[in-house]
N, C-alpha and C. Protein backbone atom coordinates (compact mmCIF):
# COMPACT_ATOMS: atom_id res chain seq x y z
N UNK A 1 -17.42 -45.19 211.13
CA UNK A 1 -17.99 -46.37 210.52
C UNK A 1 -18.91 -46.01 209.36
N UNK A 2 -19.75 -45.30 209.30
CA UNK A 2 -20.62 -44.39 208.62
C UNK A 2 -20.13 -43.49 207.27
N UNK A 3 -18.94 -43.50 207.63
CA UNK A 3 -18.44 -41.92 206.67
C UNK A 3 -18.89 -41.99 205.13
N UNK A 4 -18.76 -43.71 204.72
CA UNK A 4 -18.87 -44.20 203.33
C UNK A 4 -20.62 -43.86 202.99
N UNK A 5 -21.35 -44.63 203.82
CA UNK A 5 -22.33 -44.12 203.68
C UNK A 5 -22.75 -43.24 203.34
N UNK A 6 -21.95 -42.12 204.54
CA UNK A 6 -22.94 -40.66 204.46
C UNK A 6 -22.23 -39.93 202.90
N UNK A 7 -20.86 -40.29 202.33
CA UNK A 7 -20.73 -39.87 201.23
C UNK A 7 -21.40 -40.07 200.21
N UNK A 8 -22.02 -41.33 200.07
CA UNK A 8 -22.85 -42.00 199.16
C UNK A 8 -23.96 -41.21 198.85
N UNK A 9 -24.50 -41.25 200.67
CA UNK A 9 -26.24 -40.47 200.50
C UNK A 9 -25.79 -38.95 199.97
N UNK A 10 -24.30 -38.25 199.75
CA UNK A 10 -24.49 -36.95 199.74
C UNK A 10 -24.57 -37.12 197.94
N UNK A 11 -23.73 -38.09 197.50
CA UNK A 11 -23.56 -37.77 196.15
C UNK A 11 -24.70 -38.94 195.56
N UNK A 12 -25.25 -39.25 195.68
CA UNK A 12 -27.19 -39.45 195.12
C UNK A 12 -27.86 -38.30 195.74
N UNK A 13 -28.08 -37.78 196.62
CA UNK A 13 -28.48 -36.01 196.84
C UNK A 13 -28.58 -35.39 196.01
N UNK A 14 -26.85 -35.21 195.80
CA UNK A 14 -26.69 -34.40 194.44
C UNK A 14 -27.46 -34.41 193.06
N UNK A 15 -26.72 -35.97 192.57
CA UNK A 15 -27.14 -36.43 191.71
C UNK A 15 -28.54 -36.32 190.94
N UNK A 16 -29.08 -36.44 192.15
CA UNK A 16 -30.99 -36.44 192.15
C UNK A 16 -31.11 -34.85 191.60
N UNK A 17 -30.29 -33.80 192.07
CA UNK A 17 -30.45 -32.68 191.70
C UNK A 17 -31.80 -31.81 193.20
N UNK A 18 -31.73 -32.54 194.08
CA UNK A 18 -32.31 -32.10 195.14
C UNK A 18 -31.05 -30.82 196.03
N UNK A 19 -31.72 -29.98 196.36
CA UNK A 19 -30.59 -29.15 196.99
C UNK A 19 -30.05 -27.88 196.56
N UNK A 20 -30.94 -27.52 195.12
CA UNK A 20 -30.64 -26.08 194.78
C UNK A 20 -31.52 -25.12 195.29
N UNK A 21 -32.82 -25.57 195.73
CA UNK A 21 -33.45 -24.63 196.21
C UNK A 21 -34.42 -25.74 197.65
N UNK A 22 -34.04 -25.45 198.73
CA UNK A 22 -34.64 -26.46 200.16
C UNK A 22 -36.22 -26.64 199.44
N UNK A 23 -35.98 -28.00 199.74
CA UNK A 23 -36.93 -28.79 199.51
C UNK A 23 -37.49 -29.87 200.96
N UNK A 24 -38.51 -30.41 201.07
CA UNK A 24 -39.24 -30.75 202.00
C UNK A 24 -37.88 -31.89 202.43
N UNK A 25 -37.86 -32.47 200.76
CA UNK A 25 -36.87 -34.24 200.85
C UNK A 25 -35.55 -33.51 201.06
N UNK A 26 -34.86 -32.33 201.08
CA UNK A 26 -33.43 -32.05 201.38
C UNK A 26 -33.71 -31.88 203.14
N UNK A 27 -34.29 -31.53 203.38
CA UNK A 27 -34.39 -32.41 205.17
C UNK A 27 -34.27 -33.59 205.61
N UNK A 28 -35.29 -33.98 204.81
CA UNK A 28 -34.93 -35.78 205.26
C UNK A 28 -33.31 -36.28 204.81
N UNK A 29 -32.39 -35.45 203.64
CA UNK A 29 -31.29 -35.86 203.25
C UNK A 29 -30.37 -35.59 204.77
N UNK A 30 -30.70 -34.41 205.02
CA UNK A 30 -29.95 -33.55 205.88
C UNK A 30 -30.09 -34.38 207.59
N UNK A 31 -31.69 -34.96 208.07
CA UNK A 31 -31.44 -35.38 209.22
C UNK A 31 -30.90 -36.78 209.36
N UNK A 32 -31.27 -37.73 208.39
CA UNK A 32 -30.38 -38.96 208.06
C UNK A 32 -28.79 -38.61 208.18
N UNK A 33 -28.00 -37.79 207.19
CA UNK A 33 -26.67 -37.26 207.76
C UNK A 33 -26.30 -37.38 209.09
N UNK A 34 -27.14 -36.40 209.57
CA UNK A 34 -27.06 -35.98 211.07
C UNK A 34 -27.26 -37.07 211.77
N UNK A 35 -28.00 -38.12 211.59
CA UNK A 35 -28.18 -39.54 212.47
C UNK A 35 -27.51 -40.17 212.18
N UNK A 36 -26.54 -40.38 211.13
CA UNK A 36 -25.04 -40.94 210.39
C UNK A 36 -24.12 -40.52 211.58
N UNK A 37 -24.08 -39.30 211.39
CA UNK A 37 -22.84 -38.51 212.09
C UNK A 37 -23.06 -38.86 213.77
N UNK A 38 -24.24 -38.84 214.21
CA UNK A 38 -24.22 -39.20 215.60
C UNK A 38 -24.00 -40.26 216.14
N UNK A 39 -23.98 -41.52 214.70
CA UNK A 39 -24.03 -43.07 214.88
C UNK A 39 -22.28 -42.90 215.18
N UNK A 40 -21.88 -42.11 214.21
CA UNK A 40 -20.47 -42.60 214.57
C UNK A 40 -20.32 -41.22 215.69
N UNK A 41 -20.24 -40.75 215.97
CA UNK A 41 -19.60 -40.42 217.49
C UNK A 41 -20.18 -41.36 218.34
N UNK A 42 -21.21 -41.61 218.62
CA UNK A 42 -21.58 -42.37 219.53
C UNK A 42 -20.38 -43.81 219.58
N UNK A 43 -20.05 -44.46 218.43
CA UNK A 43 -19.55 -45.64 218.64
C UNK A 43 -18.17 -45.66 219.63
N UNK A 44 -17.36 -44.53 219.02
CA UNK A 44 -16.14 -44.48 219.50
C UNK A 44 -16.16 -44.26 221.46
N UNK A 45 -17.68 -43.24 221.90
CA UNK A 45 -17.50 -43.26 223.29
C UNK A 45 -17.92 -44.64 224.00
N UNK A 46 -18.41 -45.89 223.11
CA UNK A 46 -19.13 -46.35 223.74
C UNK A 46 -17.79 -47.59 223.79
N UNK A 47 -17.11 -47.55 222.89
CA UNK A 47 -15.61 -48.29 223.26
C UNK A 47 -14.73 -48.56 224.35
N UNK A 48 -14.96 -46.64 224.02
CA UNK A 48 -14.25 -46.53 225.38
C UNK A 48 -14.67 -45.83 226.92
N UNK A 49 -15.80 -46.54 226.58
CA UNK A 49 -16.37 -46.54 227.81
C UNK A 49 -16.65 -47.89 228.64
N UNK A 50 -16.33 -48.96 227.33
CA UNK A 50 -16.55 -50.39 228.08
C UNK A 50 -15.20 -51.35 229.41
N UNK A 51 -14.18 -50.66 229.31
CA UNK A 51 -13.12 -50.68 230.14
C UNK A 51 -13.88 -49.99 231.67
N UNK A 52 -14.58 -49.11 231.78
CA UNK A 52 -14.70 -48.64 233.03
C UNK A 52 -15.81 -49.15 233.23
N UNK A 53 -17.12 -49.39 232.35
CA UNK A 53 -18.03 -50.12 232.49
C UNK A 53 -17.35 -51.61 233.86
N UNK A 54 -16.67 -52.47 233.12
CA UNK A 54 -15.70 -53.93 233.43
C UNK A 54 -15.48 -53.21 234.96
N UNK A 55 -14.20 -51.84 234.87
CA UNK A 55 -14.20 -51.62 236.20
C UNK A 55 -15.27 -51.48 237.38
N UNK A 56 -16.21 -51.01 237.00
CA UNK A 56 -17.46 -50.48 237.47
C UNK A 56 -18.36 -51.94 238.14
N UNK A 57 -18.20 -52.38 237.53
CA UNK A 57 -18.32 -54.51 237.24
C UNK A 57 -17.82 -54.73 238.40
N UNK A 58 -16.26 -54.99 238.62
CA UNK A 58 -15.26 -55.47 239.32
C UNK A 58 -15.62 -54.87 240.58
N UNK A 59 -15.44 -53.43 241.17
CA UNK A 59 -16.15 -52.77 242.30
C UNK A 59 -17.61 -53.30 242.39
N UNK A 60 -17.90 -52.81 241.89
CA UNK A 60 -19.57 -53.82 242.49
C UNK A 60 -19.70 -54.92 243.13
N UNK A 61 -18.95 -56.12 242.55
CA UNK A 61 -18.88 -57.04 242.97
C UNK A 61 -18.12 -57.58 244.10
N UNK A 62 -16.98 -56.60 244.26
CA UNK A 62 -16.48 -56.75 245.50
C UNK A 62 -17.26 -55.64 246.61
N UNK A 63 -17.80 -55.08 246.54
CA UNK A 63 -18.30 -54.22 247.66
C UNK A 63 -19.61 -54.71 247.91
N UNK A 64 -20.27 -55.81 247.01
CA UNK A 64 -21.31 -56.33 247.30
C UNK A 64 -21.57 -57.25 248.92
N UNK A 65 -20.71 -57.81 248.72
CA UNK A 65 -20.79 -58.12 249.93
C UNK A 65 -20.08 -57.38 251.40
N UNK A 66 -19.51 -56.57 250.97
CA UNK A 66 -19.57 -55.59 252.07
C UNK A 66 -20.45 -54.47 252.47
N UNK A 67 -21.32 -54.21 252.04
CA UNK A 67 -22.15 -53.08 251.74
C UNK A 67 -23.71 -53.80 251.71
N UNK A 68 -23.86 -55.02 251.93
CA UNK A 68 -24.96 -56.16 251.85
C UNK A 68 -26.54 -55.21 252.11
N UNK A 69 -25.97 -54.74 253.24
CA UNK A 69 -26.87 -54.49 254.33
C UNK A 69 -27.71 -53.17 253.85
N UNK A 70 -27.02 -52.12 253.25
CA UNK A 70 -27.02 -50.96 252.25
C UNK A 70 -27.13 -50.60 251.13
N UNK A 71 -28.34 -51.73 250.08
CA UNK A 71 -28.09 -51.90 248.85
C UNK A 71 -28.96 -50.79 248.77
N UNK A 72 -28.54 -50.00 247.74
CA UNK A 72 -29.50 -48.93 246.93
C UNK A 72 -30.20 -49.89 245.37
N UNK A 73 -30.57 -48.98 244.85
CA UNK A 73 -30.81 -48.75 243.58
C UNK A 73 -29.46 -48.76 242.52
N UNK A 74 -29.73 -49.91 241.65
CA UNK A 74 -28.73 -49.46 240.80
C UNK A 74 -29.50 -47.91 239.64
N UNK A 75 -27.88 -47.56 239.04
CA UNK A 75 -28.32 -46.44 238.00
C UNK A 75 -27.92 -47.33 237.12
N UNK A 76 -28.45 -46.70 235.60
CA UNK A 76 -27.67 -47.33 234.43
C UNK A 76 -26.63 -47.07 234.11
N UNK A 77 -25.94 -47.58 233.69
CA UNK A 77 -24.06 -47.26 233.09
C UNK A 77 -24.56 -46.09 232.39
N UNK A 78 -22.92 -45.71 232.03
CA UNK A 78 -23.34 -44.59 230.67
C UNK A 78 -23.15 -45.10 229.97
N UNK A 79 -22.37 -46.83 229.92
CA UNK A 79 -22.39 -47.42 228.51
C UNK A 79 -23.83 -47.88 228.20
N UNK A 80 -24.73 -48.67 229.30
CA UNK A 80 -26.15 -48.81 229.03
C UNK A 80 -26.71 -47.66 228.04
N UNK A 81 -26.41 -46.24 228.46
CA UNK A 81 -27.58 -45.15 228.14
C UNK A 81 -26.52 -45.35 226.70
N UNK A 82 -25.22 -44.80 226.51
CA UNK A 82 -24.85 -44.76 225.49
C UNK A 82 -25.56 -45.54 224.57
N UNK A 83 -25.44 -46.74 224.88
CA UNK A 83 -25.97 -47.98 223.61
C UNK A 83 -27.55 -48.01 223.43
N UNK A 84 -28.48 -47.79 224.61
CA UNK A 84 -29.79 -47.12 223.89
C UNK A 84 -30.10 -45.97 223.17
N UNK A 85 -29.18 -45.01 223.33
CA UNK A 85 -29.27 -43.67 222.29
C UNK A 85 -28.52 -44.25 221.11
N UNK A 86 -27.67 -45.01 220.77
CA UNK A 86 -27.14 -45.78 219.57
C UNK A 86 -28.66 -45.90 218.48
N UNK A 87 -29.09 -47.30 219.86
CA UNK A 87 -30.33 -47.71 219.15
C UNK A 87 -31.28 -46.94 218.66
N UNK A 88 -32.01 -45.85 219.28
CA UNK A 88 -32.94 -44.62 218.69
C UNK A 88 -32.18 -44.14 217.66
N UNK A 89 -30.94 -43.42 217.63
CA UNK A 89 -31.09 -42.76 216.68
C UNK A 89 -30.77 -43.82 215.47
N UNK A 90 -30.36 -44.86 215.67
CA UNK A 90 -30.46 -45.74 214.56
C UNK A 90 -31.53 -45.94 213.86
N UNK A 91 -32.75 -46.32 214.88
CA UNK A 91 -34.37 -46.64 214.22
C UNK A 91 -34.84 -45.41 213.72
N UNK A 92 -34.23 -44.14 214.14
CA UNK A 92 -34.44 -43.26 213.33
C UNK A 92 -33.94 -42.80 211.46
N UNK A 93 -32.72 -43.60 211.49
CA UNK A 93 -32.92 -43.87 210.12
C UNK A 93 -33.39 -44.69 209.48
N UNK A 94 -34.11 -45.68 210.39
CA UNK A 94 -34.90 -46.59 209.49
C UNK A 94 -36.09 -45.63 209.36
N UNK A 95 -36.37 -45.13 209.98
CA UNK A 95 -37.97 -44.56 210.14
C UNK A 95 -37.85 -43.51 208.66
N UNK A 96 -36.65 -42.47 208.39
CA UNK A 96 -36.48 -41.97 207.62
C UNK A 96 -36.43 -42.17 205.87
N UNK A 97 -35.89 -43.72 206.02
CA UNK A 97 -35.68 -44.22 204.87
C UNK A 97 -37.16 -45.16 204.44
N UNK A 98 -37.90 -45.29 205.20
CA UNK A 98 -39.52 -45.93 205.14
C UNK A 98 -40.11 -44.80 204.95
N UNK A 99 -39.93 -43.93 204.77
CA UNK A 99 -40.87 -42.63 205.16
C UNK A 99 -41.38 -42.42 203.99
N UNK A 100 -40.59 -43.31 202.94
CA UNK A 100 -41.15 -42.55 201.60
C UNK A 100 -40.34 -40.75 201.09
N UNK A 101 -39.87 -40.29 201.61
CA UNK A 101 -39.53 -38.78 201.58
C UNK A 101 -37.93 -38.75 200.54
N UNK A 102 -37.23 -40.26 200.75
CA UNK A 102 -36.36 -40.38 199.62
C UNK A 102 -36.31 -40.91 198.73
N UNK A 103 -36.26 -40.59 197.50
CA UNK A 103 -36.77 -40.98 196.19
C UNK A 103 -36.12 -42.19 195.79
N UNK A 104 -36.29 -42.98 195.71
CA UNK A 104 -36.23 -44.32 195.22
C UNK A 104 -35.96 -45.94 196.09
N UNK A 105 -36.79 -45.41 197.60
CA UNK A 105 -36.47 -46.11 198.60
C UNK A 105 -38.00 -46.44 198.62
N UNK A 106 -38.09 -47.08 198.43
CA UNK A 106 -39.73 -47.84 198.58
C UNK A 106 -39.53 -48.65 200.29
N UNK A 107 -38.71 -49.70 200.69
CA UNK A 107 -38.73 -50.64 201.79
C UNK A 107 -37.66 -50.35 202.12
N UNK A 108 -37.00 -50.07 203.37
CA UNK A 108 -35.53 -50.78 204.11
C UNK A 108 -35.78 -51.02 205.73
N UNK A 109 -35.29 -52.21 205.93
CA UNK A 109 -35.21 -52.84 206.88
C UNK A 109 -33.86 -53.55 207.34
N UNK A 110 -33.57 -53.55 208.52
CA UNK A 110 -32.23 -53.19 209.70
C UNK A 110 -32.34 -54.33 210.57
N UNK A 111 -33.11 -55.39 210.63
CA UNK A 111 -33.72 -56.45 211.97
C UNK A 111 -33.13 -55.88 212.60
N UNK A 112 -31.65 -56.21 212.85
CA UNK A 112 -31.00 -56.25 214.45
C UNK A 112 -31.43 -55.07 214.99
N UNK A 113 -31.50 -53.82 214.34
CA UNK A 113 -31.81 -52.25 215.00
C UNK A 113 -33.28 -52.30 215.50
N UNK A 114 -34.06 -52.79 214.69
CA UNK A 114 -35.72 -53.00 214.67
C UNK A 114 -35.72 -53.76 215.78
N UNK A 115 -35.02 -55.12 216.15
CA UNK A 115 -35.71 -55.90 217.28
C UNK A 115 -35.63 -55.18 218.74
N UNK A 116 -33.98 -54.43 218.50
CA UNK A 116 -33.18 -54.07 219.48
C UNK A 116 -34.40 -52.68 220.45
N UNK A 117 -34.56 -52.40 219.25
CA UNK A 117 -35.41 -50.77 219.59
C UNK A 117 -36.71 -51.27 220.28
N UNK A 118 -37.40 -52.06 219.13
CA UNK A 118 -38.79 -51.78 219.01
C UNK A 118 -39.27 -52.99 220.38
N UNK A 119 -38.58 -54.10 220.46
CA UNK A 119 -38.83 -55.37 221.50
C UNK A 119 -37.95 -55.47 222.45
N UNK A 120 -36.79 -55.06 222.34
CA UNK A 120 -35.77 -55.04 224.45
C UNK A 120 -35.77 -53.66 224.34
N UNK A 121 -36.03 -52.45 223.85
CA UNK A 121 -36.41 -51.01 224.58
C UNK A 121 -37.48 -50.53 224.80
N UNK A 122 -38.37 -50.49 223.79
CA UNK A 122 -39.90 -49.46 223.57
C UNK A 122 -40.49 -50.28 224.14
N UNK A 123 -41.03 -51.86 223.57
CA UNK A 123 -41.80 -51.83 223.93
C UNK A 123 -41.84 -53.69 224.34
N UNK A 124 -40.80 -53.96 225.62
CA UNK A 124 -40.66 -55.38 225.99
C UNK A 124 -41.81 -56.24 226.83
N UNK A 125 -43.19 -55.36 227.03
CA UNK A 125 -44.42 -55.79 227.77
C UNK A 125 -44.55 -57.24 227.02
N UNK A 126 -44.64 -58.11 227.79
CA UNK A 126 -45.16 -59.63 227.59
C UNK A 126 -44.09 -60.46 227.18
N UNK A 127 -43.00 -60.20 227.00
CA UNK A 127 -41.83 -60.73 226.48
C UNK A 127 -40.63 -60.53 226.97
N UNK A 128 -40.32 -59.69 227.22
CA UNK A 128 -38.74 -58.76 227.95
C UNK A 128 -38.83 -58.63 229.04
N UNK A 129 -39.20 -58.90 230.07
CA UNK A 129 -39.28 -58.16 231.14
C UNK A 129 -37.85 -58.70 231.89
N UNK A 130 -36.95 -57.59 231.00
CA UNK A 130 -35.30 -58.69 231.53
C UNK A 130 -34.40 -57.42 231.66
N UNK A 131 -33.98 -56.98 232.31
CA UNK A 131 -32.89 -55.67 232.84
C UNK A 131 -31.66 -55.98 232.63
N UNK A 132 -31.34 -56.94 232.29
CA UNK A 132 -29.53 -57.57 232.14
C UNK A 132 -28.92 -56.72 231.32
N UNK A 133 -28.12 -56.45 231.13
CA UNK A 133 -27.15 -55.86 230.13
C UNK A 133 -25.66 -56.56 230.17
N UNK A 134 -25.00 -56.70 229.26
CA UNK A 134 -23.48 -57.29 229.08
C UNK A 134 -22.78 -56.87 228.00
N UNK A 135 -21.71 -57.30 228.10
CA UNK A 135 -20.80 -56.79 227.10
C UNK A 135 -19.86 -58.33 227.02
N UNK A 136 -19.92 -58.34 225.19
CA UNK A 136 -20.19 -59.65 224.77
C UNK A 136 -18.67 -59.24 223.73
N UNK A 137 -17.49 -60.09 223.81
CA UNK A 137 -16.10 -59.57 222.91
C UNK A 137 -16.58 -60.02 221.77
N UNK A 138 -16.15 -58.94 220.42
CA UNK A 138 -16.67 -58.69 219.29
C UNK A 138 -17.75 -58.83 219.28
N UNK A 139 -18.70 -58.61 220.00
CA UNK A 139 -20.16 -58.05 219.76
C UNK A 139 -20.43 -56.86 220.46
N UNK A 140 -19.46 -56.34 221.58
CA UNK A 140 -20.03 -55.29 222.05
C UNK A 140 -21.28 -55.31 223.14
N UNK A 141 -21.86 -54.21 223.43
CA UNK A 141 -22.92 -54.47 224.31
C UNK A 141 -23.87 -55.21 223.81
N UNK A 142 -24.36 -55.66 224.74
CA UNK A 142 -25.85 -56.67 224.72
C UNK A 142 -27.04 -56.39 225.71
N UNK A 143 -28.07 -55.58 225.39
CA UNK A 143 -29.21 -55.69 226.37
C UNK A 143 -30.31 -56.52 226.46
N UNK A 144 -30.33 -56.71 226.94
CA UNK A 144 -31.14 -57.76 227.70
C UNK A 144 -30.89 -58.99 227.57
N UNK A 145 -29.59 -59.54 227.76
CA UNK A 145 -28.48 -60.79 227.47
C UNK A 145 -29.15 -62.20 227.77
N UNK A 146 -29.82 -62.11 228.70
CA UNK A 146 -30.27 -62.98 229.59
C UNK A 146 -31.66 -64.33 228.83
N UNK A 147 -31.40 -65.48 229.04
CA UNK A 147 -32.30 -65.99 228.01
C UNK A 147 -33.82 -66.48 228.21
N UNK A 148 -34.65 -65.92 228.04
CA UNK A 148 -35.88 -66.11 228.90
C UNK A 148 -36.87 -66.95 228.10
N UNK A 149 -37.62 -67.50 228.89
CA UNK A 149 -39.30 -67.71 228.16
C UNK A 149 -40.12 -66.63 227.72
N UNK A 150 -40.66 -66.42 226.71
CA UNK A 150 -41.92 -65.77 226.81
C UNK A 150 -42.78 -66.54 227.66
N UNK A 151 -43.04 -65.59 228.29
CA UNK A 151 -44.76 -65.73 229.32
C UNK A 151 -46.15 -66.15 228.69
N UNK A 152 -46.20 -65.78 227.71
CA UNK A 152 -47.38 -65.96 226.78
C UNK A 152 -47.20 -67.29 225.79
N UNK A 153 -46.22 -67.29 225.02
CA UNK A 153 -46.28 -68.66 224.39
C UNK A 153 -45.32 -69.68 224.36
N UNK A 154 -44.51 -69.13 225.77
CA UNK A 154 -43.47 -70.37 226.14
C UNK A 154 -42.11 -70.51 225.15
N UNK A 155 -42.39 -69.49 223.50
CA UNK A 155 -41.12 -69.68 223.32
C UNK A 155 -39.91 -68.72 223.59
N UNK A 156 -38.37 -68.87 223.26
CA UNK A 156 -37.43 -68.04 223.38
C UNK A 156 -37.94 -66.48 222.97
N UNK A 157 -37.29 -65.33 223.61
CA UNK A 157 -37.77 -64.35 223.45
C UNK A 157 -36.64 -63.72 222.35
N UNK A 158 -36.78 -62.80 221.82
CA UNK A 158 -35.60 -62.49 220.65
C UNK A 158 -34.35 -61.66 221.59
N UNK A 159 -33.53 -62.13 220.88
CA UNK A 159 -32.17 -61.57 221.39
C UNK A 159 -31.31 -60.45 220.61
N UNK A 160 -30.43 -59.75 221.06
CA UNK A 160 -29.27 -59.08 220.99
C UNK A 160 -28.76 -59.53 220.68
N UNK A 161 -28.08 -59.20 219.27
CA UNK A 161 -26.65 -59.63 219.04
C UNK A 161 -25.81 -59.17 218.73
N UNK A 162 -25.70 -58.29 219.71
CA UNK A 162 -24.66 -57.19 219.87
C UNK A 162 -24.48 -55.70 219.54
N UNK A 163 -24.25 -54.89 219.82
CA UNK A 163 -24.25 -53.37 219.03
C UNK A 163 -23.12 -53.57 218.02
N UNK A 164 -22.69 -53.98 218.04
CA UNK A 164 -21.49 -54.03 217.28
C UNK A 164 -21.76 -54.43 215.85
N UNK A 165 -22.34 -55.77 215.46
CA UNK A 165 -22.90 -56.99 215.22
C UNK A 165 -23.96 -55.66 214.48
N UNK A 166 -24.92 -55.45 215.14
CA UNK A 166 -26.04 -54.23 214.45
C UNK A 166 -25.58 -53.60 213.89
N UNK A 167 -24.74 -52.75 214.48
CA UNK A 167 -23.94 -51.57 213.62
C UNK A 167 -23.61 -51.62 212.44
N UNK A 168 -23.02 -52.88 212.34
CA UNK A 168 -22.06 -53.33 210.77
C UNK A 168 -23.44 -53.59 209.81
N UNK A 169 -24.31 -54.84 210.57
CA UNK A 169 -25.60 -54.82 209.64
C UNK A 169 -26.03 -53.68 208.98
N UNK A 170 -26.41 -52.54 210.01
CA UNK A 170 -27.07 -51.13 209.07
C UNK A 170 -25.97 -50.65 208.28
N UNK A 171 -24.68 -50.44 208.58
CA UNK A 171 -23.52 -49.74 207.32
C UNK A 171 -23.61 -51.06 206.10
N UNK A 172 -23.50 -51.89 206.27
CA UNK A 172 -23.85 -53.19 204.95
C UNK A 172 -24.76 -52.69 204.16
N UNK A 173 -26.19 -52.66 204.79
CA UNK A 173 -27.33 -52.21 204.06
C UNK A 173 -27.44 -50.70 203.31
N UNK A 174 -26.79 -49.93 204.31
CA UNK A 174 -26.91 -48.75 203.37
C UNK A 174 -25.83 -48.42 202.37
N UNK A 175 -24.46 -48.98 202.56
CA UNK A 175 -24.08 -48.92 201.67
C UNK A 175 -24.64 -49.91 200.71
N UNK A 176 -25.51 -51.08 200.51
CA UNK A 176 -25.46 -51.64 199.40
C UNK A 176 -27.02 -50.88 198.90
N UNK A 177 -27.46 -50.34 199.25
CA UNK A 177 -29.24 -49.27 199.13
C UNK A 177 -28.47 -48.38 198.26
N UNK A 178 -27.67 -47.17 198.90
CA UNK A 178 -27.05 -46.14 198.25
C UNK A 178 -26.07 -47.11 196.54
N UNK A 179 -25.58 -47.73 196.68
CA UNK A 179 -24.88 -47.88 195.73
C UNK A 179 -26.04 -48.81 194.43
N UNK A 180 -26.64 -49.33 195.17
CA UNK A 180 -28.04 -49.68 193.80
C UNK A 180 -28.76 -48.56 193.59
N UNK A 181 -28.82 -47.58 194.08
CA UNK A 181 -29.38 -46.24 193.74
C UNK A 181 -28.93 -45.64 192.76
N UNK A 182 -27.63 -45.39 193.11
CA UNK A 182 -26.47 -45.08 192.27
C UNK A 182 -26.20 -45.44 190.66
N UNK A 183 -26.15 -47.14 190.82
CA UNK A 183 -26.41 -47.93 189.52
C UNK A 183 -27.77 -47.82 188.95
N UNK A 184 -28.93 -47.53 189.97
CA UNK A 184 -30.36 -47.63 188.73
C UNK A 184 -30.28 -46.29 188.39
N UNK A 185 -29.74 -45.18 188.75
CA UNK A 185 -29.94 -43.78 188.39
C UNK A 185 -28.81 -43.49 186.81
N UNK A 186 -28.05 -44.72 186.73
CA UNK A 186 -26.88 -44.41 185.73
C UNK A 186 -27.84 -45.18 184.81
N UNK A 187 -28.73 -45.76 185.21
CA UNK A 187 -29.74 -47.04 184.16
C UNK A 187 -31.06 -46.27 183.94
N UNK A 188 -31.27 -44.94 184.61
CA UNK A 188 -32.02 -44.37 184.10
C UNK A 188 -33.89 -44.74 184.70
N UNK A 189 -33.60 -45.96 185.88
CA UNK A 189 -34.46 -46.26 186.43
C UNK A 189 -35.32 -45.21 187.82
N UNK A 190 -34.54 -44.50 188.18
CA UNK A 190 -34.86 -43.80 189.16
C UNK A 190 -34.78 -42.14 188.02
N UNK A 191 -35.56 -40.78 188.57
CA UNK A 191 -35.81 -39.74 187.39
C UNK A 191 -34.86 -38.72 188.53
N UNK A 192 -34.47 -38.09 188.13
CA UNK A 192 -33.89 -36.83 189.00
C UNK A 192 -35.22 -35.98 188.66
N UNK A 193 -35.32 -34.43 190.04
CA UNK A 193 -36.24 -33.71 189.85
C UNK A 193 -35.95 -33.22 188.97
């Protein structure tokens, strides 16, 4: 999903003339890549991992009531864990591209990755307190699906809308970031070192 992207960020890299001799900002080029490249492996296991997820579903629910008496602890799926390591290393390229460390990125912002991370993972105290997870067709997973009150001011709490749905949002944005980069650097607006 990524690949366009990460070609983009390699050839403004270039362009910039960063990369003949390691520089502080050819790291930040280099771990963004690397959080590119993990976005897309991650997607493809998390595909096909949602078929056994469903199975995993289907058994549960029939052994629920046979097994009544013997409930443990659930664990999380590996599609659950899959799709929260999605989310981190996603907010990790936001964090990268705010950082200031790449030259001509003043602001970028991701909502769906930002809500997903920062309000149903890190940090859902006073608002989230919701464990649901689902898997939603053409949206992909959904955590914390479930539609609640806030506790504090009675309204809807923010939602998921999908990994899928996110995903496409952040490849939109960076390809359209990288390619205005691209155009202000041919306009002479952005300076190579």
């Amino acid at each position: 999903m990524y690949e366009r992207v990460i070609k983009k960020i390699k050839s403004y890299h270039e362009t910039l003339g960063i990369g003949q001799v390691a520089e502080d900002k050819d790291f930040y080029f280099w771990e963004l890549e690397k959080r590119l490249l993990q976005l897309d492996w991650l997607l493809p296991k998390i595909r096909k991992e949602m078929p056994r997820y469903f199975k995993a579903l289907d058994n549960l629910f029939k052994n629920f009531f046979q097994n009544n008496k013997k409930r443990k602890g659930t664990h999380p799926s590996p599609l659950e864990t899959l799709t929260e390591s999605f989310y981190f290393f996603a907010f990790r390229v936001l964090d990268i591209l705010k950082s200031g460390h790449i030259p001509g990125i003043k602001k970028f912002d991701c909502s769906g990755i930002r809500i997903v991370r920062n309000q149903l993972i890190v940090h859902p105290e006073g608002d989230v307190l919701n464990y649901s997870f689902a898997v939603i067709a053409g949206r992909g997973p959904v955590l914390k699906n479930a539609r609640l009150v806030n506790r504090k001011n009675k309204k809807e709490t923010v939602q998921d809308r999908g990994l899928f749905v996110n995903a496409d949002e952040l490849r939109r944005k960076l390809e359209a970031k990288f390619d205005s980069f691209m155009s202000n650097m041919r306009d002479g607006q952005i300076q190579k070192n």
